[in-house]
Protein backbone atom coordinates (compact mmCIF):
# COMPACT_ATOMS: atom_id res chain seq x y z
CA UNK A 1 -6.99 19.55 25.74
CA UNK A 2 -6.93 21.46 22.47
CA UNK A 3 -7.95 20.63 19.07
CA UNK A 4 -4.80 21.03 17.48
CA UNK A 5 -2.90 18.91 20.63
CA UNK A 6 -4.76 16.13 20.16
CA UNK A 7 -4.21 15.64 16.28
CA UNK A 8 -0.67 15.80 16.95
CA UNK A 9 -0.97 13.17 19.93
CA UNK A 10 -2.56 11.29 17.24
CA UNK A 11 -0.21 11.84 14.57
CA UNK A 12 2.72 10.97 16.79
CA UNK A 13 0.95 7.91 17.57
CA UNK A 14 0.46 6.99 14.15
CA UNK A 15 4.12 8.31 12.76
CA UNK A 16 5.30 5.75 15.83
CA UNK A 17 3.10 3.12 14.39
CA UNK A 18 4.08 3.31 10.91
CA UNK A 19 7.87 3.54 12.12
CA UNK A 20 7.78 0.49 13.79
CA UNK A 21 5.61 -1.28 11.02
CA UNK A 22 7.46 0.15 7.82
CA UNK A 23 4.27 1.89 6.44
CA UNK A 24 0.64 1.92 6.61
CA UNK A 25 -2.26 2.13 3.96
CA UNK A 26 -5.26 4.17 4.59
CA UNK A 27 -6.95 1.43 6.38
CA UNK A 28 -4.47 0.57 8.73
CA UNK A 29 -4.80 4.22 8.99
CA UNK A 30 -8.91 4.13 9.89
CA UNK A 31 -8.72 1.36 11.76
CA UNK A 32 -6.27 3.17 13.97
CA UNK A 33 -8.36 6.60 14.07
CA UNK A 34 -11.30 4.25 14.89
CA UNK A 35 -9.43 2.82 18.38
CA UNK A 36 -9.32 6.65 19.58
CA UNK A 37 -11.88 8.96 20.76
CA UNK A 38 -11.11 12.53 18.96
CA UNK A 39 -12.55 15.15 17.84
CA UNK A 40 -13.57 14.69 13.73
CA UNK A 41 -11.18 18.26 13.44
CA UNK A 42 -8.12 16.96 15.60
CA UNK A 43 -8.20 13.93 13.11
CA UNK A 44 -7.80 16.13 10.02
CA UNK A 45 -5.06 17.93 11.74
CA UNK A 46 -3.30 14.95 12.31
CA UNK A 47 -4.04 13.41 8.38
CA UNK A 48 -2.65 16.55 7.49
CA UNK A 49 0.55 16.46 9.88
CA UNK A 50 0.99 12.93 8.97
CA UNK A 51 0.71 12.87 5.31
CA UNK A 52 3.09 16.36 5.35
CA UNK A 53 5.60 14.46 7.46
CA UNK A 54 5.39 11.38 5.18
CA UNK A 55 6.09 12.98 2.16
CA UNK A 56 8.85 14.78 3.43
CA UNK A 57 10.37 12.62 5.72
CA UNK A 58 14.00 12.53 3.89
CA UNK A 59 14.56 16.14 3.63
CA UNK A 60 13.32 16.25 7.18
CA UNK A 61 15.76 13.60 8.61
CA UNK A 62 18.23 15.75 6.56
CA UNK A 63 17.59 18.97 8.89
CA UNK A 64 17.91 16.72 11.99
CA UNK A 65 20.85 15.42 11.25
CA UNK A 66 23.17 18.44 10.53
CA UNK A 67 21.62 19.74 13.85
CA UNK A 68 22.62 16.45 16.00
CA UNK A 69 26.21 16.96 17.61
CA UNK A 70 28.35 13.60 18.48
CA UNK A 71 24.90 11.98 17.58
CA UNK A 72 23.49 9.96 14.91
CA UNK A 73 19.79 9.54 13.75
CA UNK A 74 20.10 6.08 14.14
CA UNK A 75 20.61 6.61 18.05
CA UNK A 76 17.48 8.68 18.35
CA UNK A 77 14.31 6.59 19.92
CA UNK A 78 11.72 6.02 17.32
CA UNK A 79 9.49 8.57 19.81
CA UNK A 80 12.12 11.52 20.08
CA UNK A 81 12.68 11.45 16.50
CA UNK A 82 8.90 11.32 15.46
CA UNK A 83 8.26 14.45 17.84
CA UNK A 84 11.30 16.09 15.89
CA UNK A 85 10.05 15.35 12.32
CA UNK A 86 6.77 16.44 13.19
CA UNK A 87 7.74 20.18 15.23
CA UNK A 88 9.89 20.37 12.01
CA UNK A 89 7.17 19.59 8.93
CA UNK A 90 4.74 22.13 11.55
CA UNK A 91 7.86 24.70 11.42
CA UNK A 92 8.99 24.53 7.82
CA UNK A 93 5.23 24.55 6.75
CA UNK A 94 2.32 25.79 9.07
CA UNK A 95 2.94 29.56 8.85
CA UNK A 96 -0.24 29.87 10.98
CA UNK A 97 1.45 28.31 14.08
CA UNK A 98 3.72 30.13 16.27
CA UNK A 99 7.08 29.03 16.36
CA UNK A 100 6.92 29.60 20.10
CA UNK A 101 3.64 26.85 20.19
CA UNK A 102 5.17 24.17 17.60
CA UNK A 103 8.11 24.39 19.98
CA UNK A 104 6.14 24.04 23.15
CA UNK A 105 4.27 21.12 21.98
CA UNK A 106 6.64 19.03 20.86
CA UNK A 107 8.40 19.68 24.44
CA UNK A 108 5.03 18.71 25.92
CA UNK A 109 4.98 15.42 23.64
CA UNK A 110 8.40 14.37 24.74
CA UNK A 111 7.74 14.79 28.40
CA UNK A 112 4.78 12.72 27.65
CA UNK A 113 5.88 9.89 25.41
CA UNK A 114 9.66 10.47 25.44
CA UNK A 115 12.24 9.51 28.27
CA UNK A 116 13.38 11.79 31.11
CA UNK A 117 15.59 13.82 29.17
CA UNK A 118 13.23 13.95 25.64
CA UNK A 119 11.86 17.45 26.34
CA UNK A 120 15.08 19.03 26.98
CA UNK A 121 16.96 17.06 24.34
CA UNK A 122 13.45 17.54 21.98
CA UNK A 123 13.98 21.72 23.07
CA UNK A 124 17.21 21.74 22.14
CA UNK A 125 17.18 20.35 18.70
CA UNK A 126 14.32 22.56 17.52
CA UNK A 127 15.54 25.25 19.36
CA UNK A 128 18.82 25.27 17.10
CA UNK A 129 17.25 24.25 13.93
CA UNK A 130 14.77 27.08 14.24
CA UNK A 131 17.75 29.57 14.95
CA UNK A 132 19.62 28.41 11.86
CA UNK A 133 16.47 28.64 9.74
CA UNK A 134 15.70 32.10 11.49
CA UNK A 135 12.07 30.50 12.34
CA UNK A 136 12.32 31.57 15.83
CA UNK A 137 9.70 34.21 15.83
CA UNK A 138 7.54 32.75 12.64
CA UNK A 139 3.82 33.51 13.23
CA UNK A 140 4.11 36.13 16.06
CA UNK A 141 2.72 39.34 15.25
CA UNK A 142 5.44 41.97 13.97
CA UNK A 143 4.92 44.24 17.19
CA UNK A 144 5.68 41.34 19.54
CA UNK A 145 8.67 41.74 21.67
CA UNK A 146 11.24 39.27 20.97
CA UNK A 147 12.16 36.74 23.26
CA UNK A 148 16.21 36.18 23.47
């Protein structure tokens, strides 16, 4: 498993927990980090994708919502809609990381966390927000052939 998969494991894990418990300090935070076995780099990746989602969680809930049809945030489980604010913070600001990847992963994440229909549902959603942000192909190499 790579580096970068396992800090977002662990920041899904931790975006879950703080959902459920309405916040965390930084040593809830440790003490969390401590119960896991990671690499000391996949925990700074997922500080730095937790922290980025957490300080932009309204605005991202904003782009998920005008993206959900005949569906309300609300409805989404707490897991589905972690995955989505976290491929979205990665999308919107991680110009390093593929589109393509960000994408894949949180597919990967649903299939693992979410219900039987996350990573389709969890595809679908980024799929169309990174269309109508024209993110689609951010971080591939200008001579790459696009993908339709």
């Amino acid at each position: 498993m790579g580096i970068r998969h396992q800090g977002r494991e662990l920041a899904l894990q931790a975006l879950y927990r703080i959902d459920i418990c309405g916040g965390a300090s930084n040593e809830d935070l440790r003490a969390f980090f401590d119960s896991f076995t990671a690499e000391p780099s996949a925990r700074r990746f997922a500080m730095q994708l937790i922290d980025g989602v957490a300080a932009e969680i309204p605005g991202l809930d904003q782009q998920i919502a005008a993206t959900l049809e005949h569906w309300s945030i609300a409805r989404l489980s707490r897991v589905d809609h972690n995955i989505l604010r976290l491929a979205l913070y990665e999308l919107l600001r991680m110009d390093e990381i593929p589109a393509r990847v960000t994408i894949d992963e949180a597919i990967e994440l649903a299939k693992c966390y979410g219900d039987h229909d996350s990573g389709r549902f969890v595809n679908g959603v980024l799929d169309e927000i990174a269309a109508r942000l024209n993110l689609k192909h951010k971080g591939e190499p200008p001579d790459a052939p696009k993908a339709q």
